[in-house]
N, C-alpha and C. Protein backbone atom coordinates (compact mmCIF):
# COMPACT_ATOMS: atom_id res chain seq x y z
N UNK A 1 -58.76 47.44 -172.95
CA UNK A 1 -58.89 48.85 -173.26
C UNK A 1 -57.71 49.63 -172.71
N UNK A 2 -57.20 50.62 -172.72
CA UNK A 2 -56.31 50.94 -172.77
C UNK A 2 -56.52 52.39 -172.16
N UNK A 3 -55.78 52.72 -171.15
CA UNK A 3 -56.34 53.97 -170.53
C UNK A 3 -55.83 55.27 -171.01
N UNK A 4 -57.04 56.10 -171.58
CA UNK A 4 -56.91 57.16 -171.91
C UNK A 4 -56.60 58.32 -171.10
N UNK A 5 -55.41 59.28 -171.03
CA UNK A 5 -55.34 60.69 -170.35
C UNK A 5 -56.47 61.62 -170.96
N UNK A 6 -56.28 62.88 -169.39
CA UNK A 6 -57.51 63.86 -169.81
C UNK A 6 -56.79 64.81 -169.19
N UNK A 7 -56.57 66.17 -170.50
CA UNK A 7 -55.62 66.68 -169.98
C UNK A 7 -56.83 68.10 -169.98
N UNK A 8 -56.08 68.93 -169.00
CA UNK A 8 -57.03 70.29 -168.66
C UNK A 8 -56.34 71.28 -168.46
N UNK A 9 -56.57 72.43 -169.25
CA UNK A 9 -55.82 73.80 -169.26
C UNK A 9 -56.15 74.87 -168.36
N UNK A 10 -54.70 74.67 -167.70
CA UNK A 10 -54.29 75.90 -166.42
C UNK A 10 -55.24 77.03 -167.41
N UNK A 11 -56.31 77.97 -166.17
CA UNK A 11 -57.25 78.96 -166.81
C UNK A 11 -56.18 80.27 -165.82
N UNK A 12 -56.28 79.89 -164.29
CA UNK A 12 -56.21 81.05 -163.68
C UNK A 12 -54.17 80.38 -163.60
N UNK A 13 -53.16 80.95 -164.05
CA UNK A 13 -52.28 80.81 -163.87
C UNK A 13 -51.41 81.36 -162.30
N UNK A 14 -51.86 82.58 -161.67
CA UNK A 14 -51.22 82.60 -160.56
C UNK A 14 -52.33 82.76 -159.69
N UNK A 15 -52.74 81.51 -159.56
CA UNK A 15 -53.78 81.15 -158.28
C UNK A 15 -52.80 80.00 -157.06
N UNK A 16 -53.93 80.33 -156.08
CA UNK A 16 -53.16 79.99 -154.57
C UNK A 16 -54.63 79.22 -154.38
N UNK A 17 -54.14 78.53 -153.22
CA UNK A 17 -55.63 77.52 -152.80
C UNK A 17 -55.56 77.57 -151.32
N UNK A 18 -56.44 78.10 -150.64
CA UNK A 18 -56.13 78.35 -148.81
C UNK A 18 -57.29 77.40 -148.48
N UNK A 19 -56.51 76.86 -147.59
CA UNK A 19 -57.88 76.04 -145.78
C UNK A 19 -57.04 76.95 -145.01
N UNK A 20 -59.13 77.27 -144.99
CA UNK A 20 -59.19 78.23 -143.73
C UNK A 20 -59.40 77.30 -142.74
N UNK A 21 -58.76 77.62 -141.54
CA UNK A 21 -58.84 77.08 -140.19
C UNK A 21 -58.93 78.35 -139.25
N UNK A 22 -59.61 77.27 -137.64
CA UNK A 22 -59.29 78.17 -136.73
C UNK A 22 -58.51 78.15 -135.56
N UNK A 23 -57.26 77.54 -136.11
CA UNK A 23 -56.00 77.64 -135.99
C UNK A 23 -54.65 78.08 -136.71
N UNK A 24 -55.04 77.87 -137.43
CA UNK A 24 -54.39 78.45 -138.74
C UNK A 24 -54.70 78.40 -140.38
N UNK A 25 -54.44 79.15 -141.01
CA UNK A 25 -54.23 78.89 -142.57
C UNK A 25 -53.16 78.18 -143.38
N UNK A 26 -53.79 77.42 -144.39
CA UNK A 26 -52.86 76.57 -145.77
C UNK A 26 -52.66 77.35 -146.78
N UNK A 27 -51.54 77.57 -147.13
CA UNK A 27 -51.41 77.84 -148.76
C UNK A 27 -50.89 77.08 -149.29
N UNK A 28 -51.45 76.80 -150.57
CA UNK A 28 -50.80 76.14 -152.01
C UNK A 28 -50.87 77.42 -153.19
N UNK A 29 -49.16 77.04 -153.75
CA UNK A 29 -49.29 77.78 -154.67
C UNK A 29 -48.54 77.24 -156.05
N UNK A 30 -49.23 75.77 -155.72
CA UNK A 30 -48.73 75.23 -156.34
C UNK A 30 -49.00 73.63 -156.36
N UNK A 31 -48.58 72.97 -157.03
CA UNK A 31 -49.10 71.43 -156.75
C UNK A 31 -47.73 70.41 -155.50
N UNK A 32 -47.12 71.58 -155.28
CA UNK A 32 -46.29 70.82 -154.60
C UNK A 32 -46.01 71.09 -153.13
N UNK A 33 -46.48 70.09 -152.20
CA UNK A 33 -46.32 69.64 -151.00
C UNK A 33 -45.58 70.48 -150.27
N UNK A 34 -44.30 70.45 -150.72
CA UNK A 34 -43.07 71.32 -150.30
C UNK A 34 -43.31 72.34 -149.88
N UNK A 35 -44.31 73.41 -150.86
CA UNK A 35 -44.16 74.59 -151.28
C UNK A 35 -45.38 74.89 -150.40
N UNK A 36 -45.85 74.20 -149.75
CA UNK A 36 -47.64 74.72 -148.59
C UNK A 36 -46.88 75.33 -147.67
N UNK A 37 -47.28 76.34 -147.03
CA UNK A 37 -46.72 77.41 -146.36
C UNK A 37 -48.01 77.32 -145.20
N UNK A 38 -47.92 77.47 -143.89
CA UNK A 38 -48.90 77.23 -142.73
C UNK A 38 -48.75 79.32 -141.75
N UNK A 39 -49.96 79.84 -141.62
CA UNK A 39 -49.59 81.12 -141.48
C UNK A 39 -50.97 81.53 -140.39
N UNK A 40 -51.20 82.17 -139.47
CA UNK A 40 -51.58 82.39 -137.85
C UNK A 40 -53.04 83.05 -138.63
N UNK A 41 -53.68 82.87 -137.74
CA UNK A 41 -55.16 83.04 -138.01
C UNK A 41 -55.74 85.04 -137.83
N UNK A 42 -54.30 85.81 -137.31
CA UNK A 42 -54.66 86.91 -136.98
C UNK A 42 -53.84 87.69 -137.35
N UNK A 43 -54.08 89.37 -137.46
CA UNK A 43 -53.38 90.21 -138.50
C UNK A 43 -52.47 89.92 -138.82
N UNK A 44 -51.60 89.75 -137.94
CA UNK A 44 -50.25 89.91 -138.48
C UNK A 44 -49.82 88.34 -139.41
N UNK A 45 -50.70 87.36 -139.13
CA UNK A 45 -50.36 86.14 -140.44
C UNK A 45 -51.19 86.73 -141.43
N UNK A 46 -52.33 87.68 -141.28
CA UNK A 46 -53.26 87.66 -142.68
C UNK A 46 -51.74 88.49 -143.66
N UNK A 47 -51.11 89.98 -142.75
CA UNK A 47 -49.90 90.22 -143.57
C UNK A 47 -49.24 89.69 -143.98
N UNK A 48 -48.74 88.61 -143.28
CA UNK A 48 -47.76 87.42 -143.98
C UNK A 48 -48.13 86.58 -144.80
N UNK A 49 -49.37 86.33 -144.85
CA UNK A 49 -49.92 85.69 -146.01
C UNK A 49 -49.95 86.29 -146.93
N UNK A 50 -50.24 87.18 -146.77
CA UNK A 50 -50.28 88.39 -148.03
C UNK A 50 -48.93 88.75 -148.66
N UNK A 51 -48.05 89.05 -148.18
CA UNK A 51 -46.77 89.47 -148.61
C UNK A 51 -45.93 88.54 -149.35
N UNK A 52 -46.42 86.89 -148.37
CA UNK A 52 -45.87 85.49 -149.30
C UNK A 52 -46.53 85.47 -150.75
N UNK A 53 -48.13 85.99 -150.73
CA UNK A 53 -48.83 85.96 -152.35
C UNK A 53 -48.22 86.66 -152.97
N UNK A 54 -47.94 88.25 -152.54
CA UNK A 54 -47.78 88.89 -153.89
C UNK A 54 -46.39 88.41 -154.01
N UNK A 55 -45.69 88.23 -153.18
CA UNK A 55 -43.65 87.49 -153.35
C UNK A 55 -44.14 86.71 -154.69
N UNK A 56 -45.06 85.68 -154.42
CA UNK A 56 -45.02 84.65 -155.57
C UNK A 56 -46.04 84.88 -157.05
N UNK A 57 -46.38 86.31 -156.84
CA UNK A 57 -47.06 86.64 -157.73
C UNK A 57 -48.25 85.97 -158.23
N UNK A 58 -48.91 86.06 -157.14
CA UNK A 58 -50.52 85.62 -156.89
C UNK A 58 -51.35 86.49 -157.24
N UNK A 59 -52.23 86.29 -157.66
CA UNK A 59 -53.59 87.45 -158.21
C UNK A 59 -54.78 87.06 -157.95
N UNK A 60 -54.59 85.58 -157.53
CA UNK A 60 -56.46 85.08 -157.84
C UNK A 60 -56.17 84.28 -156.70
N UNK A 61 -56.92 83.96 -155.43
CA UNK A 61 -56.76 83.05 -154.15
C UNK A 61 -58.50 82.56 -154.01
N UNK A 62 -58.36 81.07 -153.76
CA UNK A 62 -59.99 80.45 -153.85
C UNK A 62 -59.83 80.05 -151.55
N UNK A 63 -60.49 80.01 -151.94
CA UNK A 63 -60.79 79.60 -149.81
C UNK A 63 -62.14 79.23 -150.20
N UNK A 64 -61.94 77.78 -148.99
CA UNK A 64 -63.43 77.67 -148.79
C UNK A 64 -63.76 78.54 -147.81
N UNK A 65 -65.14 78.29 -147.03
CA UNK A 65 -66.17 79.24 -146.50
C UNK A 65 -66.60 78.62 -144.93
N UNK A 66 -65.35 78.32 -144.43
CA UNK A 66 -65.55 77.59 -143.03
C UNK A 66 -65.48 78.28 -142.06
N UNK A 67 -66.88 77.91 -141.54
CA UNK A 67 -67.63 78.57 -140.70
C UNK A 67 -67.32 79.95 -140.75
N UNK A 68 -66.68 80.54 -139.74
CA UNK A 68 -66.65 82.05 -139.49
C UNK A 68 -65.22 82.50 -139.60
N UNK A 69 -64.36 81.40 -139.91
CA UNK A 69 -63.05 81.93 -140.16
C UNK A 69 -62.43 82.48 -141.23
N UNK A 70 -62.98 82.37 -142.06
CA UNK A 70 -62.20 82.81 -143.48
C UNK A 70 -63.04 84.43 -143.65
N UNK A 71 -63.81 84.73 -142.55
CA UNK A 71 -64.24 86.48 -142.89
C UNK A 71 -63.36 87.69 -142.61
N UNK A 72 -62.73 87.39 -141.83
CA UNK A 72 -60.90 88.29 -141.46
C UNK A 72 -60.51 88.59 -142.69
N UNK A 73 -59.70 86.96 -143.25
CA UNK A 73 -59.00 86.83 -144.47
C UNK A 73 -59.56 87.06 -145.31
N UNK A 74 -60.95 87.07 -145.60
CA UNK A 74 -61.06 87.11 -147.15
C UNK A 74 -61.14 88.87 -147.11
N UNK A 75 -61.87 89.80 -146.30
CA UNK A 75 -61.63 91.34 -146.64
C UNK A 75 -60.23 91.64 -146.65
N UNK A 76 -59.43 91.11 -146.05
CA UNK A 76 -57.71 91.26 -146.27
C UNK A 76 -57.34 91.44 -147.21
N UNK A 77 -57.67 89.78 -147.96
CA UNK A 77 -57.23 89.89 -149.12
C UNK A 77 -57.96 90.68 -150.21
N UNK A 78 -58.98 91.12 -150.32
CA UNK A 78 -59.71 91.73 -151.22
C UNK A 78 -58.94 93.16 -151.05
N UNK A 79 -58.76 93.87 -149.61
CA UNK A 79 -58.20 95.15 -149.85
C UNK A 79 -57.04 94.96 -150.36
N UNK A 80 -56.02 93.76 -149.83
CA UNK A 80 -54.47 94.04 -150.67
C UNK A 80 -54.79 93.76 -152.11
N UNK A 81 -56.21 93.99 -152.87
CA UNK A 81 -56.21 93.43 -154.21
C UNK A 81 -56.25 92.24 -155.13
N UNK A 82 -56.48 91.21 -154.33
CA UNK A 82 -56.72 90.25 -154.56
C UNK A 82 -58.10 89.58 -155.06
N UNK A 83 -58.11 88.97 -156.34
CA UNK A 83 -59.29 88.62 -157.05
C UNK A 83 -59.83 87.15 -155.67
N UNK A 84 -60.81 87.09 -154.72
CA UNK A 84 -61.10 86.11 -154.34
C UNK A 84 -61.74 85.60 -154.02
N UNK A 85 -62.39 84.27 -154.82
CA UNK A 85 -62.96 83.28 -154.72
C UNK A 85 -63.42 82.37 -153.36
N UNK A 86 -64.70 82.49 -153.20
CA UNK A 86 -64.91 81.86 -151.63
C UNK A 86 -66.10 80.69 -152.36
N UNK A 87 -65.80 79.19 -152.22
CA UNK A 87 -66.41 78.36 -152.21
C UNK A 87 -66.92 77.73 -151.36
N UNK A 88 -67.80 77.24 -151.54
CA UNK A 88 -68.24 75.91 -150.68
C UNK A 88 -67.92 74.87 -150.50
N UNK A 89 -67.94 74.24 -149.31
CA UNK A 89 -67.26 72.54 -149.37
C UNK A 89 -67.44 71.55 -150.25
N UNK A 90 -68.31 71.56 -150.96
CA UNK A 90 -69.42 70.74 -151.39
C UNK A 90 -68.58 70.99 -152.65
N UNK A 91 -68.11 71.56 -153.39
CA UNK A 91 -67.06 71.99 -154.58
C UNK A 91 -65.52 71.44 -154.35
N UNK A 92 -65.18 71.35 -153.34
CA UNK A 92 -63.89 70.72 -153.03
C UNK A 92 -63.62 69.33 -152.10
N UNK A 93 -64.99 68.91 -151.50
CA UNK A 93 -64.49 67.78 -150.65
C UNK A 93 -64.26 66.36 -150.96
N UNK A 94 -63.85 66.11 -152.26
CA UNK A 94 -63.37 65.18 -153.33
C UNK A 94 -62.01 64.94 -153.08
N UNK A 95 -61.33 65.30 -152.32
CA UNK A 95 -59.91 64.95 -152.10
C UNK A 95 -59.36 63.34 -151.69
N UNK A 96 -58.95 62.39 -152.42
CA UNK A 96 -58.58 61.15 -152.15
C UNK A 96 -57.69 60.58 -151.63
N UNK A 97 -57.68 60.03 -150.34
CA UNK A 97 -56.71 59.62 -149.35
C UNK A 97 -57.01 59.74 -148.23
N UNK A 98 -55.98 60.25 -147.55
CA UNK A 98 -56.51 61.04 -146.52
C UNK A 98 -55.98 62.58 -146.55
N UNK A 99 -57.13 62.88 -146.00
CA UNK A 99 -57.71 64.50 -145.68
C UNK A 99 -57.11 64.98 -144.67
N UNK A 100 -56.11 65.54 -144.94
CA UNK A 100 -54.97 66.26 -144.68
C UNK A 100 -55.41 68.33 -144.75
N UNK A 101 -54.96 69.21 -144.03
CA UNK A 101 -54.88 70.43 -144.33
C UNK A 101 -54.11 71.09 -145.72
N UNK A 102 -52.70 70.15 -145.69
CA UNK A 102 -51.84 70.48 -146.24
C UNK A 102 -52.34 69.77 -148.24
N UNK A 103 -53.33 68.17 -148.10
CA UNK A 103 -54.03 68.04 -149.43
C UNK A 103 -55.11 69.04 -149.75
N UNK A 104 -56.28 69.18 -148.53
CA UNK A 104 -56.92 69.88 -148.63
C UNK A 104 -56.35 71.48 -149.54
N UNK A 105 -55.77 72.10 -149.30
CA UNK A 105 -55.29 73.36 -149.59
C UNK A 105 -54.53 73.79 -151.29
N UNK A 106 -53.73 71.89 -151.67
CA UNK A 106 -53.35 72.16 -152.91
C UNK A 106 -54.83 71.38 -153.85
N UNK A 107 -55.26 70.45 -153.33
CA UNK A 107 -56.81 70.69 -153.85
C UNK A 107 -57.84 71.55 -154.54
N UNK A 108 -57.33 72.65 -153.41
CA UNK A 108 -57.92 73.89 -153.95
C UNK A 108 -57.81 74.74 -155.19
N UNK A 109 -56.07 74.90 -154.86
CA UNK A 109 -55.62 75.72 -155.52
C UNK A 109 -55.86 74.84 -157.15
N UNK A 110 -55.73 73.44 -156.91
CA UNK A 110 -55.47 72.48 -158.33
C UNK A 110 -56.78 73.09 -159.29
N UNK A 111 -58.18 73.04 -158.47
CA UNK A 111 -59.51 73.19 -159.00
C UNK A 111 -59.43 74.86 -159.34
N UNK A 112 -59.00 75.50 -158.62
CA UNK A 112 -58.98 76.99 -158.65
C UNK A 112 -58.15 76.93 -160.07
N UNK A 113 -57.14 76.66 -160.46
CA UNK A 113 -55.74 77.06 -161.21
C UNK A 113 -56.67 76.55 -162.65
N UNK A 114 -57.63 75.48 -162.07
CA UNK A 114 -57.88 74.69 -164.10
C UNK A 114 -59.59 75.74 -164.12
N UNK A 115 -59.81 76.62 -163.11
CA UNK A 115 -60.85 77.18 -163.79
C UNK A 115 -62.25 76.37 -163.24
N UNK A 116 -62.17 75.33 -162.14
CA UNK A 116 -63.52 74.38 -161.83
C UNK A 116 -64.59 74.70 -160.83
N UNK A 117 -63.90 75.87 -159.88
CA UNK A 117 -64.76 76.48 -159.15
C UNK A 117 -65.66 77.82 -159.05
N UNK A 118 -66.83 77.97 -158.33
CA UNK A 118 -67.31 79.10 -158.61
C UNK A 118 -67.56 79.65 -157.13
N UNK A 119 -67.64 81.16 -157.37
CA UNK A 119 -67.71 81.74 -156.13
C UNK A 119 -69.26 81.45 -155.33
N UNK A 120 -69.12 82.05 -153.95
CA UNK A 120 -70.24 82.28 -153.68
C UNK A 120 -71.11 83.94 -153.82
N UNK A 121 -72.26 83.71 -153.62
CA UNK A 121 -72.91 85.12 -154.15
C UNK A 121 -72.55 85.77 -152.14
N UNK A 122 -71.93 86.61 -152.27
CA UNK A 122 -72.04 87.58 -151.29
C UNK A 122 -72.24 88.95 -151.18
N UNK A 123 -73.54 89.53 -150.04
CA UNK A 123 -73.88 90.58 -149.92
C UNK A 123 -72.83 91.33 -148.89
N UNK A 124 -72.52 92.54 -150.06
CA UNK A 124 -71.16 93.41 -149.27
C UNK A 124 -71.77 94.25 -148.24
N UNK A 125 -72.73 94.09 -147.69
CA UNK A 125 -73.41 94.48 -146.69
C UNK A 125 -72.87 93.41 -144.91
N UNK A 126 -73.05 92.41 -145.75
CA UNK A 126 -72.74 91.48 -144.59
C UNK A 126 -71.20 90.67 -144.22
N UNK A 127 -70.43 91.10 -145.11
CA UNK A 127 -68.62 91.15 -144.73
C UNK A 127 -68.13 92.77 -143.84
């Protein structure tokens, strides 16, 4: 038999894929290694994270929902305007090899960019 490709169409075109840590943050903005950018867990990286998105003309950013760290970043990014997606692990922990920050993060962005993830329901009462 003969192995068939399965090809899947980029939905969200300028999407980013972040691991949240609580040491620091991953970005992918892109499928390439190179291009993961590592940025400080407190204001002044949430700015720099921010300023690197819109540089690269980001609109849509997915993060998972680990533990208590990604609640800083994600109102950050929502006020600088940012469409963003907060998943669950359980949606991304399919990554093959080893589990890396830097796979983890273009992982994200890969599932985010073809359209495979969905948010979580959050009450704007409790951000």
């Amino acid at each position: 038999m003969a192995k068939q490709e399965v090809s899947l169409q980029v939905v969200n075109l300028n999407a980013a894929g972040i691991d949240v840590g609580s040491r620091s943050h991953f970005v992918a903005i892109d499928q390439i290694k190179e291009n993961v950018r590592e940025f400080g867990v407190y204001t002044k990286g949430h700015e720099q994270l921010i300023n690197y998105l819109q540089s690269c003309r980001i609109t849509t950013v997915a993060m998972e929902n680990t533990g208590s760290y990604w609640q800083m970043l994600f109102n950050a990014l929502q006020r600088a305007g940012f469409e963003v997606l907060l998943v669950g692990g359980n949606q991304t922990k399919n990554v093959k090899g080893r589990k890396t920050d830097v796979s983890d993060c273009i992982w994200i962005q890969k599932l985010h960019s073809l359209g495979l993830l969905s948010g979580s329901f959050l009450l704007s009462h409790m951000l």
